[in-house]
N, C-alpha and C. Protein backbone atom coordinates (compact mmCIF):
# COMPACT_ATOMS: atom_id res chain seq x y z
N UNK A 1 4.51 -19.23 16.91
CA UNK A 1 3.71 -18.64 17.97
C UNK A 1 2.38 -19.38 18.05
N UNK A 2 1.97 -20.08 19.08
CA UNK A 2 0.60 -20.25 19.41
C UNK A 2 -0.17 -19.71 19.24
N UNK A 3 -1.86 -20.02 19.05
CA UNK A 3 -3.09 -19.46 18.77
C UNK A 3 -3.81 -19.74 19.72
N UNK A 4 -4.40 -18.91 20.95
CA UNK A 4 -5.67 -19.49 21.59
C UNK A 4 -6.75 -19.71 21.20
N UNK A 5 -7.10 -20.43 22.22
CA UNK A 5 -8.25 -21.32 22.04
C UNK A 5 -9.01 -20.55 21.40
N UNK A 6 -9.94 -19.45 22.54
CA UNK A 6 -10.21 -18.21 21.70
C UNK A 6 -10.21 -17.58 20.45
N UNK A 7 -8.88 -17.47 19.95
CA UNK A 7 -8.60 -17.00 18.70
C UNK A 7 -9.34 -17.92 17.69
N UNK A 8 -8.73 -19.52 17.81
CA UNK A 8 -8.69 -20.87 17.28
C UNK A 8 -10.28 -20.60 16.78
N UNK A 9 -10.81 -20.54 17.87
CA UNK A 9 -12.45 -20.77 17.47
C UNK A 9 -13.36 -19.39 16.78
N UNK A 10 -12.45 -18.11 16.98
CA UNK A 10 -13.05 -17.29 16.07
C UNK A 10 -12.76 -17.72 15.04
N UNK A 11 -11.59 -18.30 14.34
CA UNK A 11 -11.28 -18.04 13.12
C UNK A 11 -11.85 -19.16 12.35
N UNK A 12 -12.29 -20.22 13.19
CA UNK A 12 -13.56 -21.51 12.74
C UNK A 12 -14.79 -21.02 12.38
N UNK A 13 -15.32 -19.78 13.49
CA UNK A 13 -16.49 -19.86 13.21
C UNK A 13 -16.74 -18.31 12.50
N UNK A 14 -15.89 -17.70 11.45
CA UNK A 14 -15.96 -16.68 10.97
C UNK A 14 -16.61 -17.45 9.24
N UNK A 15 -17.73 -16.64 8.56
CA UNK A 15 -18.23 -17.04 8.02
C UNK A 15 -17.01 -17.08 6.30
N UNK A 16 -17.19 -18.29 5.45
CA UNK A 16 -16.00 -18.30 4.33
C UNK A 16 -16.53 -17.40 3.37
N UNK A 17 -17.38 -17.07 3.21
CA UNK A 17 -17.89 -15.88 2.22
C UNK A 17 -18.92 -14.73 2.86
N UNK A 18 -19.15 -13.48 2.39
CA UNK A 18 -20.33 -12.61 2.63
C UNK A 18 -20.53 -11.99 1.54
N UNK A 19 -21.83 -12.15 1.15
CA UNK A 19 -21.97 -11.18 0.17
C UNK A 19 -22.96 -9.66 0.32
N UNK A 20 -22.18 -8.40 -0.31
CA UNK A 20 -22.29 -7.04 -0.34
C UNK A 20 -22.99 -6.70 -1.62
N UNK A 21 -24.65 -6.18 -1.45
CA UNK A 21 -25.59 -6.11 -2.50
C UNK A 21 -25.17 -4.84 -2.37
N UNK A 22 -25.15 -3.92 -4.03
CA UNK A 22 -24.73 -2.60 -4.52
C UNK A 22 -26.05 -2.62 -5.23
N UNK A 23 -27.28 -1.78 -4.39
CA UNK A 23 -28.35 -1.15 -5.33
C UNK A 23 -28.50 0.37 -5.11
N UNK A 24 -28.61 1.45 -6.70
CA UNK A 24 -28.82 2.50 -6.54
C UNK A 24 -27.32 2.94 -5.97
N UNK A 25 -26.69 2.62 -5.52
CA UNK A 25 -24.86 3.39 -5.35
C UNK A 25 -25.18 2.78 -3.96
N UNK A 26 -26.25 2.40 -3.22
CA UNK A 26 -26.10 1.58 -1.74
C UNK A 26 -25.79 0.33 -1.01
N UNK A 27 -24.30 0.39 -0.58
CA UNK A 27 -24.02 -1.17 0.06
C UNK A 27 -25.22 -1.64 1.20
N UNK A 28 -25.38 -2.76 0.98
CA UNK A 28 -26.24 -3.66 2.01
C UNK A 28 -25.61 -4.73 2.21
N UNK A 29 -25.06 -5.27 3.12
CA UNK A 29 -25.03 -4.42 4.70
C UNK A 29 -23.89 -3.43 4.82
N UNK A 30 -24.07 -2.27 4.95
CA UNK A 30 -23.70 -1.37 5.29
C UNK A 30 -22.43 -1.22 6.61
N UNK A 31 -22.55 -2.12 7.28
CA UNK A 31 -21.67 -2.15 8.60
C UNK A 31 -20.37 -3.16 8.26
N UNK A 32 -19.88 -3.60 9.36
CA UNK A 32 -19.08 -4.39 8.93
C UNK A 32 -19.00 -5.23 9.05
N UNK A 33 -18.15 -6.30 7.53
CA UNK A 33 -18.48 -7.54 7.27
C UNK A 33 -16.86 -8.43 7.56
N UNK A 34 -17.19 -9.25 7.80
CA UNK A 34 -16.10 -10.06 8.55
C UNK A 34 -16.02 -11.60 8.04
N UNK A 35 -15.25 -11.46 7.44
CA UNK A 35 -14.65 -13.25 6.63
C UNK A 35 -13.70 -14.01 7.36
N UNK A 36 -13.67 -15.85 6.97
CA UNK A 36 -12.46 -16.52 7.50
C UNK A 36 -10.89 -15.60 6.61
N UNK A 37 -9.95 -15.94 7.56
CA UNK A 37 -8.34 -15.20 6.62
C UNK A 37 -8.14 -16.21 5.95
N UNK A 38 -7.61 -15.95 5.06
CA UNK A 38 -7.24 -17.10 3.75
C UNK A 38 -7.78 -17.33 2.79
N UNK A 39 -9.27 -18.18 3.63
CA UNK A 39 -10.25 -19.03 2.71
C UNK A 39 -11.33 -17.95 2.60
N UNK A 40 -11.72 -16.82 3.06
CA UNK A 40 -12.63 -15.98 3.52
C UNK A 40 -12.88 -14.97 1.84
N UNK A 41 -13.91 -14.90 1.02
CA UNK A 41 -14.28 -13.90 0.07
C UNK A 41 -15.37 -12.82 0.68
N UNK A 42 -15.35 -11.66 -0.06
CA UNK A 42 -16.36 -10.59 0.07
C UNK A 42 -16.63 -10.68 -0.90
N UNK A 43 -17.56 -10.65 -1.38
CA UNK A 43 -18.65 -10.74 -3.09
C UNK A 43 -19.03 -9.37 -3.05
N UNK A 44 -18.75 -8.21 -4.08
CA UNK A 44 -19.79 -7.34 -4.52
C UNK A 44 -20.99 -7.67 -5.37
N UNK A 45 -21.82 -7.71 -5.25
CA UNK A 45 -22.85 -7.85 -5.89
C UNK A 45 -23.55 -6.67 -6.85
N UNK A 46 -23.50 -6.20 -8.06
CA UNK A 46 -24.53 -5.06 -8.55
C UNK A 46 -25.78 -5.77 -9.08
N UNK A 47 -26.58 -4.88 -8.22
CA UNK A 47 -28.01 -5.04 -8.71
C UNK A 47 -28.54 -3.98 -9.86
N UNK A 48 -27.67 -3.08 -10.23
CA UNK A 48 -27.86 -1.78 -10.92
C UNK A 48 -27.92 -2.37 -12.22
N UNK A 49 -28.28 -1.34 -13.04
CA UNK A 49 -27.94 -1.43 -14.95
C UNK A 49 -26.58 -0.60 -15.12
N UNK A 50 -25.89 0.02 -14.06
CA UNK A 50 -24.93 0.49 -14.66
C UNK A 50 -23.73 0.32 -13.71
N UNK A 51 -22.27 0.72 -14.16
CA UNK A 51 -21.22 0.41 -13.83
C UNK A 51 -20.69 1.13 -12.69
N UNK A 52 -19.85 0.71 -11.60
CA UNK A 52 -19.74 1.28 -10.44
C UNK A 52 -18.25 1.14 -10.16
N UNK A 53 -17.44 2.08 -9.38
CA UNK A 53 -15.92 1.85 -9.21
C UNK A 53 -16.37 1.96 -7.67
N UNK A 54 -15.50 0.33 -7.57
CA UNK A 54 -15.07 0.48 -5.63
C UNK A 54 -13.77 0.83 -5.75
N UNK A 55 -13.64 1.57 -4.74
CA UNK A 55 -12.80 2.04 -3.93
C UNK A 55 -12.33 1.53 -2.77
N UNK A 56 -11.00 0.82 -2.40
CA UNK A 56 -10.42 0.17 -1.30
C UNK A 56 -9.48 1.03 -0.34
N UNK A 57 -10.01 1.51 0.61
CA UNK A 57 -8.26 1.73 1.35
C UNK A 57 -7.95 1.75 2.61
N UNK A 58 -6.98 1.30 3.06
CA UNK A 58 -6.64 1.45 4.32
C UNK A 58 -7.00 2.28 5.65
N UNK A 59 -7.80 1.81 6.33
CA UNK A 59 -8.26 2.77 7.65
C UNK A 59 -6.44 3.29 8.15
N UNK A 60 -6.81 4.92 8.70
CA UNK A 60 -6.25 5.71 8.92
C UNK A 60 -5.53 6.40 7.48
N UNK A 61 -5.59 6.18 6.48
CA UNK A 61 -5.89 6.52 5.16
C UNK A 61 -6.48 7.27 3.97
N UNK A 62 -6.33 8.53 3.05
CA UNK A 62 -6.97 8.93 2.85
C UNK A 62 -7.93 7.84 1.54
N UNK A 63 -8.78 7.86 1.31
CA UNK A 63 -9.70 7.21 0.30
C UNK A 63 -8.92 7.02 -1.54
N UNK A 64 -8.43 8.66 -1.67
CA UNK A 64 -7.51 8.45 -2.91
C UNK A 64 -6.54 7.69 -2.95
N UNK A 65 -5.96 7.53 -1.72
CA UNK A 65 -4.73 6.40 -1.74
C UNK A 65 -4.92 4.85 -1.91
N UNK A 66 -6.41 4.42 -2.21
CA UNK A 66 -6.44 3.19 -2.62
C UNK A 66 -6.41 2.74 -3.80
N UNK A 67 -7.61 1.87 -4.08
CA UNK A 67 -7.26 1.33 -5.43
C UNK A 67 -8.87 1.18 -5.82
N UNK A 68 -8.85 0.96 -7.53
CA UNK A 68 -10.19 1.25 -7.91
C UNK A 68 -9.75 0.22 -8.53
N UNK A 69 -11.43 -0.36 -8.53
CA UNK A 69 -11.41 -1.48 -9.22
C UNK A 69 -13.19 -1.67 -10.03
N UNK A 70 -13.20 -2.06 -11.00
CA UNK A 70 -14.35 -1.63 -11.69
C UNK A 70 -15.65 -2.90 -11.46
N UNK A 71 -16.59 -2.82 -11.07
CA UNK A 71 -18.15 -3.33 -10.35
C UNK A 71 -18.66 -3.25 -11.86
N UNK A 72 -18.63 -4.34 -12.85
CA UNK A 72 -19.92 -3.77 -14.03
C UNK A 72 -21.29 -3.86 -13.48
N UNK A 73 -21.94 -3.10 -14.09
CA UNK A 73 -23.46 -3.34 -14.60
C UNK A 73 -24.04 -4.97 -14.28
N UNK A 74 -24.67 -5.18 -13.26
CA UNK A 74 -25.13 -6.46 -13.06
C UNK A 74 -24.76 -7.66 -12.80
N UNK A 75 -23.26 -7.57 -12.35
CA UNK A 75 -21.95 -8.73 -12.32
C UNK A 75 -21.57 -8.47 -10.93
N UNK A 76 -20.79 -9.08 -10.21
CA UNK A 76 -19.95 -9.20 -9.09
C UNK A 76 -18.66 -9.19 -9.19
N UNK A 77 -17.79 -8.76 -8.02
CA UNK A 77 -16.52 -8.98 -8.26
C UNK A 77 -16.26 -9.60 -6.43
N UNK A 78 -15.45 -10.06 -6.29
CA UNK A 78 -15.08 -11.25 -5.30
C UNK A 78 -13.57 -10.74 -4.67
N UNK A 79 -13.64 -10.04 -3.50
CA UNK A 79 -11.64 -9.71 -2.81
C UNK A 79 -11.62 -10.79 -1.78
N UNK A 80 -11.05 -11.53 -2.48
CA UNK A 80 -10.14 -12.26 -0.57
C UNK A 80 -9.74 -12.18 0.15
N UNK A 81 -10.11 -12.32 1.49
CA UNK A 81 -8.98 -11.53 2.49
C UNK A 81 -8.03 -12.10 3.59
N UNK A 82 -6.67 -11.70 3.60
CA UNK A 82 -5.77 -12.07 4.23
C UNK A 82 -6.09 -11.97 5.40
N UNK A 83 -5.23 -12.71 6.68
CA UNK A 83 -4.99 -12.47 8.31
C UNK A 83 -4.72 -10.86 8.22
N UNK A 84 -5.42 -10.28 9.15
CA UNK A 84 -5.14 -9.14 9.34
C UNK A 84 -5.80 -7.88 8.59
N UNK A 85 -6.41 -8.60 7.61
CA UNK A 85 -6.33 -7.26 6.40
C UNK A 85 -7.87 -6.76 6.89
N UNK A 86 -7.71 -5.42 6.87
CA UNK A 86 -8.83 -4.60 7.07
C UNK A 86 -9.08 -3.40 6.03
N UNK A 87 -9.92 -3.48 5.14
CA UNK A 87 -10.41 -2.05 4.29
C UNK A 87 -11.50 -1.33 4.18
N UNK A 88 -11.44 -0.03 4.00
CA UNK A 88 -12.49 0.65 4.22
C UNK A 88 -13.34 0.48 2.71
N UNK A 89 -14.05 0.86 2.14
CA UNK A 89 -14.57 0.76 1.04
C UNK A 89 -15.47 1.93 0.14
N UNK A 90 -15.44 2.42 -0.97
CA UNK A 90 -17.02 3.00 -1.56
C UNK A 90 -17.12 3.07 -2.18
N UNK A 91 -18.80 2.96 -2.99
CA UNK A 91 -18.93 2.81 -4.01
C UNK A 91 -19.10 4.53 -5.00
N UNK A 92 -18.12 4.26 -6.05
CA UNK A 92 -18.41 5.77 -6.83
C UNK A 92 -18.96 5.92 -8.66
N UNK A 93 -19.38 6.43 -8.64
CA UNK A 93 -19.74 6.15 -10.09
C UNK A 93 -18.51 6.45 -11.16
N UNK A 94 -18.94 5.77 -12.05
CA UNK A 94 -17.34 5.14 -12.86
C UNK A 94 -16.28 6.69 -13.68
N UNK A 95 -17.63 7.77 -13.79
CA UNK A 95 -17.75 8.71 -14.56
C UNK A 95 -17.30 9.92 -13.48
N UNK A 96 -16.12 10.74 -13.56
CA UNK A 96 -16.19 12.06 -12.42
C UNK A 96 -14.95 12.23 -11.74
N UNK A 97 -14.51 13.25 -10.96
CA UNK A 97 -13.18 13.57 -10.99
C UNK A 97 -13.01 12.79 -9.59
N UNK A 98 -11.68 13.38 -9.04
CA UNK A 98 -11.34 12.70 -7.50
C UNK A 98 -12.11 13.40 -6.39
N UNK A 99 -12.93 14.14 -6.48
CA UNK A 99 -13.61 15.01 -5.55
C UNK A 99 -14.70 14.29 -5.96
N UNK A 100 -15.76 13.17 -6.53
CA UNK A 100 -16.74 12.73 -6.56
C UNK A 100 -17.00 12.31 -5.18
N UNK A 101 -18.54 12.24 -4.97
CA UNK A 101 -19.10 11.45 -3.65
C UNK A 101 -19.14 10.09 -4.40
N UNK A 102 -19.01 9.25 -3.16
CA UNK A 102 -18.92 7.98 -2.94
C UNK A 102 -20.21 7.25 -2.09
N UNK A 103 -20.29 6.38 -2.23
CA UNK A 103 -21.06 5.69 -0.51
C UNK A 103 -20.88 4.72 -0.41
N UNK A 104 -20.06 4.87 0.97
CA UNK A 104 -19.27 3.61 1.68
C UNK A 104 -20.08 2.57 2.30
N UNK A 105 -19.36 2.12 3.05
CA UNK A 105 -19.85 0.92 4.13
C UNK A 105 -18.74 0.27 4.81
N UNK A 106 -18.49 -0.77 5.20
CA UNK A 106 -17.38 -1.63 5.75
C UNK A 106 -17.15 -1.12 6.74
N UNK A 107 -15.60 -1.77 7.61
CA UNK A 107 -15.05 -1.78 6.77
C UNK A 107 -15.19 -3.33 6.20
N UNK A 108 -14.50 -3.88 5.78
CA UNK A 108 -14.15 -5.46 5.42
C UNK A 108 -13.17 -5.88 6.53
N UNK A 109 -12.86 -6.94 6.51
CA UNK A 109 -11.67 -7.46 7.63
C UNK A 109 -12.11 -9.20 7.64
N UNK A 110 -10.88 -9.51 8.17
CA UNK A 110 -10.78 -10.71 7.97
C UNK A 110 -11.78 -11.92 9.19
């Protein structure tokens, strides 16, 4: 299947990385961030002293149905993203049941 032109040149001029600063439990930028597909990373960034679980999941989705993945204390973690792929995101503290608050942002997408 062909790609227009259109398409062709979004997917040139979509940026190959963005990075997502986590200070205090707050994503910056907050809205949504948009990578090349393939070659395209999202960087979490913690600026905190302590450890943070993101949370990934599928728009139209409930939030428990994703996947946790652990943010240490002052480190980054890096998702790549496929054609197509779109996730919602939030950050929760590492400690607390499935009814904890979170604070989101995104979504992510390619």
């Amino acid at each position: 299947m062909s790609t227009t032109g259109a398409a062709r040149a979004k997917e040139t001029t979509l940026a190959r990385s963005a990075t997502i600063s986590i200070r205090k439990q707050e994503p910056n930028p907050r809205g949504k961030v948009e990578v090349a597909p393939w070659t395209g990373r999202v960087h979490f960034m913690n600026k905190d002293k302590k450890d943070y679980r993101l949370r990934f999941w599928k728009p139209d989705s409930e939030p428990l149905t994703g996947i946790d993945i652990l943010l240490p204390a002052k480190s980054r973690v890096t998702v790549m993203i496929k054609k197509g792929d779109e996730f919602h995101y939030g950050v929760f503290h590492t400690k607390g049941d499935e009814a904890a608050l979170g604070k989101g942002g995104g979504p992510i997408v390619n």
